[in-house]
Every structure is written in C-alpha cells, then in structure tokens.
Protein backbone atom coordinates (compact mmCIF):
# COMPACT_ATOMS: atom_id res chain seq x y z
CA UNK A 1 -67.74 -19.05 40.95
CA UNK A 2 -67.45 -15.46 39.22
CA UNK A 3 -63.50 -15.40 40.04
CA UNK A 4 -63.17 -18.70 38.51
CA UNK A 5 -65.43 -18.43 35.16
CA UNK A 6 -63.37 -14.97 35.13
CA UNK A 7 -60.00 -16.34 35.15
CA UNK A 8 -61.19 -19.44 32.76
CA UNK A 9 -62.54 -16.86 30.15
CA UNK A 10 -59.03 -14.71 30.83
CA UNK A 11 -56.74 -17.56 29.97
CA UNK A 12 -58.89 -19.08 27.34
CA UNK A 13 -58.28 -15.94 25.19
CA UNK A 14 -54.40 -16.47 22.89
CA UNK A 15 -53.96 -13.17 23.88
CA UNK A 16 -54.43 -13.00 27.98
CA UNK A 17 -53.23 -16.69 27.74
CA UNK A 18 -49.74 -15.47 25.80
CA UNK A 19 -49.62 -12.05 27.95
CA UNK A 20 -50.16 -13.87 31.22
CA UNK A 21 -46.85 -15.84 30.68
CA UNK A 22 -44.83 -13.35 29.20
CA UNK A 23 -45.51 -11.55 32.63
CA UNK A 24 -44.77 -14.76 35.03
CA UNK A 25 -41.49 -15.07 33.54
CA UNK A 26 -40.69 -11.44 34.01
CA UNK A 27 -41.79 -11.93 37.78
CA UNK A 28 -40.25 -14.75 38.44
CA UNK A 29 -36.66 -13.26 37.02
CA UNK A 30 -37.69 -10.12 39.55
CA UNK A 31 -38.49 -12.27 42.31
CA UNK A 32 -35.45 -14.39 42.13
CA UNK A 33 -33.09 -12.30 40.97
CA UNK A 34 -31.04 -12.52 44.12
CA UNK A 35 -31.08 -16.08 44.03
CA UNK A 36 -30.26 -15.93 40.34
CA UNK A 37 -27.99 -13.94 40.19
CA UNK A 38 -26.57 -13.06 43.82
CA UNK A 39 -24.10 -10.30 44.68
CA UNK A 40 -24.16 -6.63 43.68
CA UNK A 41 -25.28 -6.53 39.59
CA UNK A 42 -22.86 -3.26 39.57
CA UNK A 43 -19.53 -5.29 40.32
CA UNK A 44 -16.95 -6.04 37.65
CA UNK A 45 -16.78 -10.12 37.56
CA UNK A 46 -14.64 -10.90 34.27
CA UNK A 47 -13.50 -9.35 30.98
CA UNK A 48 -15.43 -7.09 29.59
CA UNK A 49 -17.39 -7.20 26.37
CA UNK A 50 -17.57 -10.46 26.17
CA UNK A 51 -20.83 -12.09 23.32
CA UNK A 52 -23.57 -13.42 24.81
CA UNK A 53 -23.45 -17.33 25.36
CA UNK A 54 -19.91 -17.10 26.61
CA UNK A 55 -18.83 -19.46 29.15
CA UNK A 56 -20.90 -18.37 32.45
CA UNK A 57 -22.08 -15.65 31.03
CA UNK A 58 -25.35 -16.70 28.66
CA UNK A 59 -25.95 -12.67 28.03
CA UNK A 60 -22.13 -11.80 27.73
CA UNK A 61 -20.93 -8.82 29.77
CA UNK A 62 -20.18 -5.19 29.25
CA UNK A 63 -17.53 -2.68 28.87
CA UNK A 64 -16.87 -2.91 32.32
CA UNK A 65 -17.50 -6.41 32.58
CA UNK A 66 -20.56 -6.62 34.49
CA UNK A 67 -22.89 -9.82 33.52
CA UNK A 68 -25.24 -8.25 31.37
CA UNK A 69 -27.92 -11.14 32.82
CA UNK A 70 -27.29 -9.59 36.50
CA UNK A 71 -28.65 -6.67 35.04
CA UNK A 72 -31.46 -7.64 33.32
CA UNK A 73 -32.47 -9.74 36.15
CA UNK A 74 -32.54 -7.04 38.89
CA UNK A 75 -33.22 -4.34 36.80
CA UNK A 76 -36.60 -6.30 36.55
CA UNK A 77 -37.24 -5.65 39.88
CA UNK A 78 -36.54 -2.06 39.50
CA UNK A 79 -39.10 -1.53 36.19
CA UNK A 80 -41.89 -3.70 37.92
CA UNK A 81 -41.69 -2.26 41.19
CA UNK A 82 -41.86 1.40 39.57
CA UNK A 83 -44.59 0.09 37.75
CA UNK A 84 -46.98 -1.04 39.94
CA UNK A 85 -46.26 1.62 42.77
CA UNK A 86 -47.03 4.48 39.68
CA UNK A 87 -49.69 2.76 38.40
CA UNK A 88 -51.05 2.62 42.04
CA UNK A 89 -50.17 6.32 42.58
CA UNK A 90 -52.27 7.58 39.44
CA UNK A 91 -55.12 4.60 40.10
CA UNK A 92 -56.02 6.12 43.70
CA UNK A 93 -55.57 9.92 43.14
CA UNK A 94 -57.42 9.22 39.94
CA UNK A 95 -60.59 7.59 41.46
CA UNK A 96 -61.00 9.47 44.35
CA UNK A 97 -60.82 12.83 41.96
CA UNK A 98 -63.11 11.24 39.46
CA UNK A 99 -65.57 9.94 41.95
CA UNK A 100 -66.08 12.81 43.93
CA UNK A 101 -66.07 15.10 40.49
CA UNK A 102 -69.19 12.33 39.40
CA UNK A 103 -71.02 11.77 42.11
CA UNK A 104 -71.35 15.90 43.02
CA UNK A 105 -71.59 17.25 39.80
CA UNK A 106 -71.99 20.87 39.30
CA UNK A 107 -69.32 23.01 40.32
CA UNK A 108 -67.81 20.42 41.79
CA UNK A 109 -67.30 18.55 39.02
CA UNK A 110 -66.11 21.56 37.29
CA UNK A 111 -63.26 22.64 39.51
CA UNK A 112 -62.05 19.07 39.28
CA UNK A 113 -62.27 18.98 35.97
CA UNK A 114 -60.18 22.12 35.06
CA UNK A 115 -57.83 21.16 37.52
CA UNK A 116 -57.52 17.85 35.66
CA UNK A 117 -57.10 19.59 32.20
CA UNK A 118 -53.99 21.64 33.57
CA UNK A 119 -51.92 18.37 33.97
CA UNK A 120 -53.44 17.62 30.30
CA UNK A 121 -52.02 20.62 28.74
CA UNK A 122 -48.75 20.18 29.72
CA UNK A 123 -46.61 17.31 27.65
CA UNK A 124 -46.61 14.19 29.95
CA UNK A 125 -43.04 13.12 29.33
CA UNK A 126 -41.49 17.02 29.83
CA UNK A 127 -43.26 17.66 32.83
CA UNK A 128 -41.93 13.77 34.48
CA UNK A 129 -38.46 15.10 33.18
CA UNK A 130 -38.88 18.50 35.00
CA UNK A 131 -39.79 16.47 38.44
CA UNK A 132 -37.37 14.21 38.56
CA UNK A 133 -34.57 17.39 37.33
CA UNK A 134 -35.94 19.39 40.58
CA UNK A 135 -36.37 16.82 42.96
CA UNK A 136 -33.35 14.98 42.27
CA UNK A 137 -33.19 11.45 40.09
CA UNK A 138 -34.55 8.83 42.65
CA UNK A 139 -36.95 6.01 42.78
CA UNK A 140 -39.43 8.60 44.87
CA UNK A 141 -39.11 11.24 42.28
CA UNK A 142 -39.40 9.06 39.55
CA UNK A 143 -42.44 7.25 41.22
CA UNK A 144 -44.32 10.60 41.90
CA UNK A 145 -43.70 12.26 38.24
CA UNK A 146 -45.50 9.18 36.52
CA UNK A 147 -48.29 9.24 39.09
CA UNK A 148 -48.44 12.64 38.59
CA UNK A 149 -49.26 12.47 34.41
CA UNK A 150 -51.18 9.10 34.79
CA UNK A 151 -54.18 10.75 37.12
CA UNK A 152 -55.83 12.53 35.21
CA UNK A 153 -56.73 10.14 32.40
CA UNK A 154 -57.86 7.74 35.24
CA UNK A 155 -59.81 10.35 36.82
CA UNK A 156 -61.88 11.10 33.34
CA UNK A 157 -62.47 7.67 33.25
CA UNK A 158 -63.93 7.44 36.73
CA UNK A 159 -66.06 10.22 36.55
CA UNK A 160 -68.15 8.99 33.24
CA UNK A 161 -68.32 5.73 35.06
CA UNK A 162 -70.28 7.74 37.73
CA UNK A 163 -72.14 10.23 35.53
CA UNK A 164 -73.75 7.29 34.31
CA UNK A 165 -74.62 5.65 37.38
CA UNK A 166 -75.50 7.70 39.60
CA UNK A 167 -78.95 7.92 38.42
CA UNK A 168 -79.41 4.08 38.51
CA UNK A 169 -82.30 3.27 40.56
CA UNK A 170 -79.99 0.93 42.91
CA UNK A 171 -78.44 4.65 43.95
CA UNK A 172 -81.40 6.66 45.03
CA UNK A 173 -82.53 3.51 46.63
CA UNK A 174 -79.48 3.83 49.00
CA UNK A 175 -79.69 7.47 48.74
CA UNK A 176 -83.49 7.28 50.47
CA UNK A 177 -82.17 4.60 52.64
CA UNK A 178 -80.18 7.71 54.49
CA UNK A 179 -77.16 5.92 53.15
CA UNK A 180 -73.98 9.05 53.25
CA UNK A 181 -72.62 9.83 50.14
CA UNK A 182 -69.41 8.34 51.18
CA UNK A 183 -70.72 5.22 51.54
CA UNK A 184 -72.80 5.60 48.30
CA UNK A 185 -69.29 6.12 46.36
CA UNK A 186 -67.65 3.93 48.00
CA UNK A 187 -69.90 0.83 48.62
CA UNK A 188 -72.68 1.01 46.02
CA UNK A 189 -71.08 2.86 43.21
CA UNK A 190 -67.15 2.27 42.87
CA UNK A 191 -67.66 -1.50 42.84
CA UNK A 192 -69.23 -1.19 39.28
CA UNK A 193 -66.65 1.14 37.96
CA UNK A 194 -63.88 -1.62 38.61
CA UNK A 195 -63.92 -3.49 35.37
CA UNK A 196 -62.73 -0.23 33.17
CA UNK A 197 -60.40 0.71 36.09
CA UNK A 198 -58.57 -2.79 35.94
CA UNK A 199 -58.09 -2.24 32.38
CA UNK A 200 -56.84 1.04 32.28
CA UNK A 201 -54.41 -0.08 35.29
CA UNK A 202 -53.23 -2.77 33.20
CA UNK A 203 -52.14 -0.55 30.15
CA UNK A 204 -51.03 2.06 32.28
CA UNK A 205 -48.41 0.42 34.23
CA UNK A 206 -47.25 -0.94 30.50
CA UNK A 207 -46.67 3.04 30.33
CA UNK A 208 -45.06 3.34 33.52
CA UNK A 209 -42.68 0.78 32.40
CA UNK A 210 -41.83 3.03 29.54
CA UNK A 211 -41.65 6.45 31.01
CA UNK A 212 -39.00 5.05 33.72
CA UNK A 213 -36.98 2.94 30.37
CA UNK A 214 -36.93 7.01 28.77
CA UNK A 215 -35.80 8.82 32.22
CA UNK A 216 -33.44 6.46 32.72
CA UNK A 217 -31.91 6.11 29.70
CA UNK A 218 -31.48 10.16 29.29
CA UNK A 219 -29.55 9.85 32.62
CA UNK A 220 -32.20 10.92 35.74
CA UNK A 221 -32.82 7.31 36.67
CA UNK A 222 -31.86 6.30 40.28
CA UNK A 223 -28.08 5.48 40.25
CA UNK A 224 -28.54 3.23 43.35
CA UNK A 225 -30.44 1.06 41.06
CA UNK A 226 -29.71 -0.81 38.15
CA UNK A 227 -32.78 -0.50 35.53
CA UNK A 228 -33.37 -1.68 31.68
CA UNK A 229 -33.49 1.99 30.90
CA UNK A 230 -29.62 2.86 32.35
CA UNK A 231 -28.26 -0.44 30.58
CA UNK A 232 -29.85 0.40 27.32
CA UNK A 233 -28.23 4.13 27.46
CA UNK A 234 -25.42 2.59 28.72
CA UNK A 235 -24.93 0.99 25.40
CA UNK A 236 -25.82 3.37 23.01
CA UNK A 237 -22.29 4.13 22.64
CA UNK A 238 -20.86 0.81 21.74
CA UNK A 239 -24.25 -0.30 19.53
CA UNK A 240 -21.74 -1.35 16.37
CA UNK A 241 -19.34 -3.18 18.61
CA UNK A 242 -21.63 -4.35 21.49
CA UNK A 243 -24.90 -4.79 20.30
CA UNK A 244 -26.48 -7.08 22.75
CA UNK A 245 -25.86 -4.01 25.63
CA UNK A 246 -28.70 -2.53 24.44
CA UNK A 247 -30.78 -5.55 22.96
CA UNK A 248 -30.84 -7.62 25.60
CA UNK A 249 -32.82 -5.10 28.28
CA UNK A 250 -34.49 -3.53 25.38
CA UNK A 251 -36.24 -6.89 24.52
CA UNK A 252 -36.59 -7.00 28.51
CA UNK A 253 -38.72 -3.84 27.99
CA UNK A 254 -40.75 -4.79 24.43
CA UNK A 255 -41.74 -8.56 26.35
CA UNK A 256 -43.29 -6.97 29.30
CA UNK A 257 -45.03 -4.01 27.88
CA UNK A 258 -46.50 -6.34 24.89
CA UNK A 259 -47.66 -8.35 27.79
CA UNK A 260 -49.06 -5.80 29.36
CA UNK A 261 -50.91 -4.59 26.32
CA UNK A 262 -51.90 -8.71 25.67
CA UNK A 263 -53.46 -9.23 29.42
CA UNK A 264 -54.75 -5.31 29.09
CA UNK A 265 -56.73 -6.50 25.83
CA UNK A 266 -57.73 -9.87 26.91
CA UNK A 267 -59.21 -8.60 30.76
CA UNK A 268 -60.98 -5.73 28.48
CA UNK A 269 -62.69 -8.46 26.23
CA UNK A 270 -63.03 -10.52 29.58
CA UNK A 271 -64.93 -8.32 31.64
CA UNK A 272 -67.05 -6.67 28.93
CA UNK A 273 -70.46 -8.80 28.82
CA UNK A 274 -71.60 -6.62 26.59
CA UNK A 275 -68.54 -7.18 23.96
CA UNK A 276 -68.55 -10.96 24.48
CA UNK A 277 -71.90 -11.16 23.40
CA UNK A 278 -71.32 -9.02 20.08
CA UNK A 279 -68.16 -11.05 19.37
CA UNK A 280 -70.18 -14.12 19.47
CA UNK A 281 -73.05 -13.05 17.60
C-alpha cells in the first residue's frame, strides 16, 4: 500500500517524474557499459580528434584517439559508484553520531557536537584535497575524504530529528516498557527520522558526484579509472580545437546531478504530509 501510493505520488510530480529518468539512463549506460562499449576505455582505437558523429564513433574521439563514448560510459560507473559508497559513508557515520548525540543529550550531545563543528570549520573541498594528497589518489581515498565532509551535516540533521522525538509519548512508553536505549534508537525512533535522511542522501550523493568531477579534474583522481572528472581536465587544453572533450562528460555530470537535485526535490515534497497538504490548500 504505503510503498505504492509513495512511488505513485513520486512519479506523478514533473520533477521526480523527469529526475527519475534522467537517472535510469545514467544507470543503465553504467550498468552496461561493458556490453556497450567492451574492451579497455583507455586504448587508442582510431585517429584521434575526430567530431562527434563520425563514423563509429557518435561522440568522436580524443587526442589520443580514445572513443570519447567509452569514456563517458564507464566513467559512469566510476562517478555513481563513488557516489553512492560516499553518500553511504557520511549517511551511517552521520546517524549513528546524531542519534546517539539526540537521544543522550547533555554532555553527550555536547562532545558530539563540537566534534562535529571541527570538520565544519575546516573548508570541505581543501580538506578532501588534503586526504586524497596524503593518502595517495585512489578510489579508497577519494571515497573516505567525501564521507569524511558529508557527516557532519547528516549528523545535525539526525540529532534535531531526535531532540524532537524523544519526548513523544510513543518513547517513554517503550522507555517504561524496560525497552534498552539501543533498541529505543534503533527500533522506535530512527524509523521516523528516515524521510529527511532519504532526502538529504539524495542531494548529497548529487555532491559526491561533484567533489570526485573537481579531484579528478585537478589531477588526484584514481588513474586506474577512467572518470567524467579526468576527461573533462583532460580537455581543458584543447577546449578551442576539441570542444566536445570536455562537453560531452561535463553534460554527463550537469544530467545526473540535476537529477539528483529533481528526485531530491520531488521525494522531499513526497514524503512531507505536512507540505502536501499546504501545497494543496
């Protein structure tokens, strides 16, 4: 019932409708992208800089001539998978903070909470290009730096959530049941915090996408793996002559973050009661 008057509401909104496609085309190009495109997206397979819509080669090639559609294709794989592992990362560490730092309160909460606010005082972007420098560039390093300044922002986010339920009466009824506080968090409270957390997730991994595209493109990105971010930097240098070496993943990059942002918006509206009824008042 609920999952399908959920979904229905989703896909009835232009925007979640619009954002949900723009995404199943990106993952279907990352799923298939072997069958696509087979063969190693790195190796030289004709002349190079040919225009896109040449013969066998819809997205031309580069100055090296690698088929600029190889790259797009499994660099998709590279972006989403960094993507939802990050988003993941900062999503779990984030909760788990968040909760305990609601739930406890006091100086709990307060140790949490200035430990949170050092990561906040740091710029984001520096301090993921200061990982990935010491650590070396890999998908790992790259991985942990954007779960590392995505947390906190989740964890604020989860701990107002529980501030404001934790006095609920459904809470101190499990709390005189002799229910443990783990189970409390866990079972009675965290299941009402998921609607903001879904959202969040949704725009965050939209970040993700970005922060790997800017790493990459300054040169840290993982040289085992092709990415929208190396191909765009790539091409910087030959923008006049070969334009479509950096349009071609950089529209990669604007379709899936903007349908990010679309299915972000539209599961916001979607699984806010409380909004739905003001927008149809």
């Amino acid at each position: 019932m609920n999952h399908d008057r959920f979904l229905t509401r989703l896909l009835r909104q232009p925007a979640g409708a619009i954002g949900a496609l723009m995404l199943l085309a990106i993952a279907v190009l990352a799923l298939g992208a072997h069958w696509f495109y087979p063969g190693d997206p790195w190796a030289m397979v004709t002349d190079p800089n040919l225009p896109p819509f040449s013969p066998g080669f819809p997205l031309g090639t580069d100055m090296l001539g690698r088929d600029v559609a190889a790259g797009v294709a499994h660099g998709a794989r590279v972006s989403l998978l960094i993507g939802i592992v990050a988003t993941a990362v900062a999503v779990i560490v984030g909760t788990v903070l968040g909760a305990v730092a609601g739930y406890y309160g006091g100086w709990v909460d307060d140790f949490i909470m200035r430990f949170t606010e050092i990561f906040q005082t740091i710029p984001g972007f520096l301090l993921a290009l200061l990982m990935v420098a010491i650590f070396g560039p890999s998908m790992y390093s790259i991985v942990g730096a954007i779960g590392v300044i995505s947390w906190p922002s989740v964890a604020r986010l989860v701990r107002a959530e529980f501030l404001s339920l934790r006095t609920r009466d459904f809470v101190k009824a499990a709390v005189l049941g002799g229910q443990s506080s783990a189970r409390i968090v866990f079972r009675q409270i965290l299941p009402n915090t998921l609607s903001p957390i879904v959202v969040a997730a949704s725009l965050m991994m939209a970040t993700a996408i970005l922060l790997e595209s800017a790493i990459s493109f300054l040169g840290l990105g993982d040289r085992s793996m092709i990415s929208w971010g190396f191909m765009i930097g790539a091409g910087r240098t030959t923008l006049l002559q070969s334009w479509w070496l950096s349009a071609v993943p950089g529209v990669a990059i604007f379709i899936t973050v903007l349908g990010l942002n679309l299915l972000g918006d539209a599961l916001n509206q979607a699984l806010s009661p409380r909004r739905r009824q003001g927008g149809n008042a």
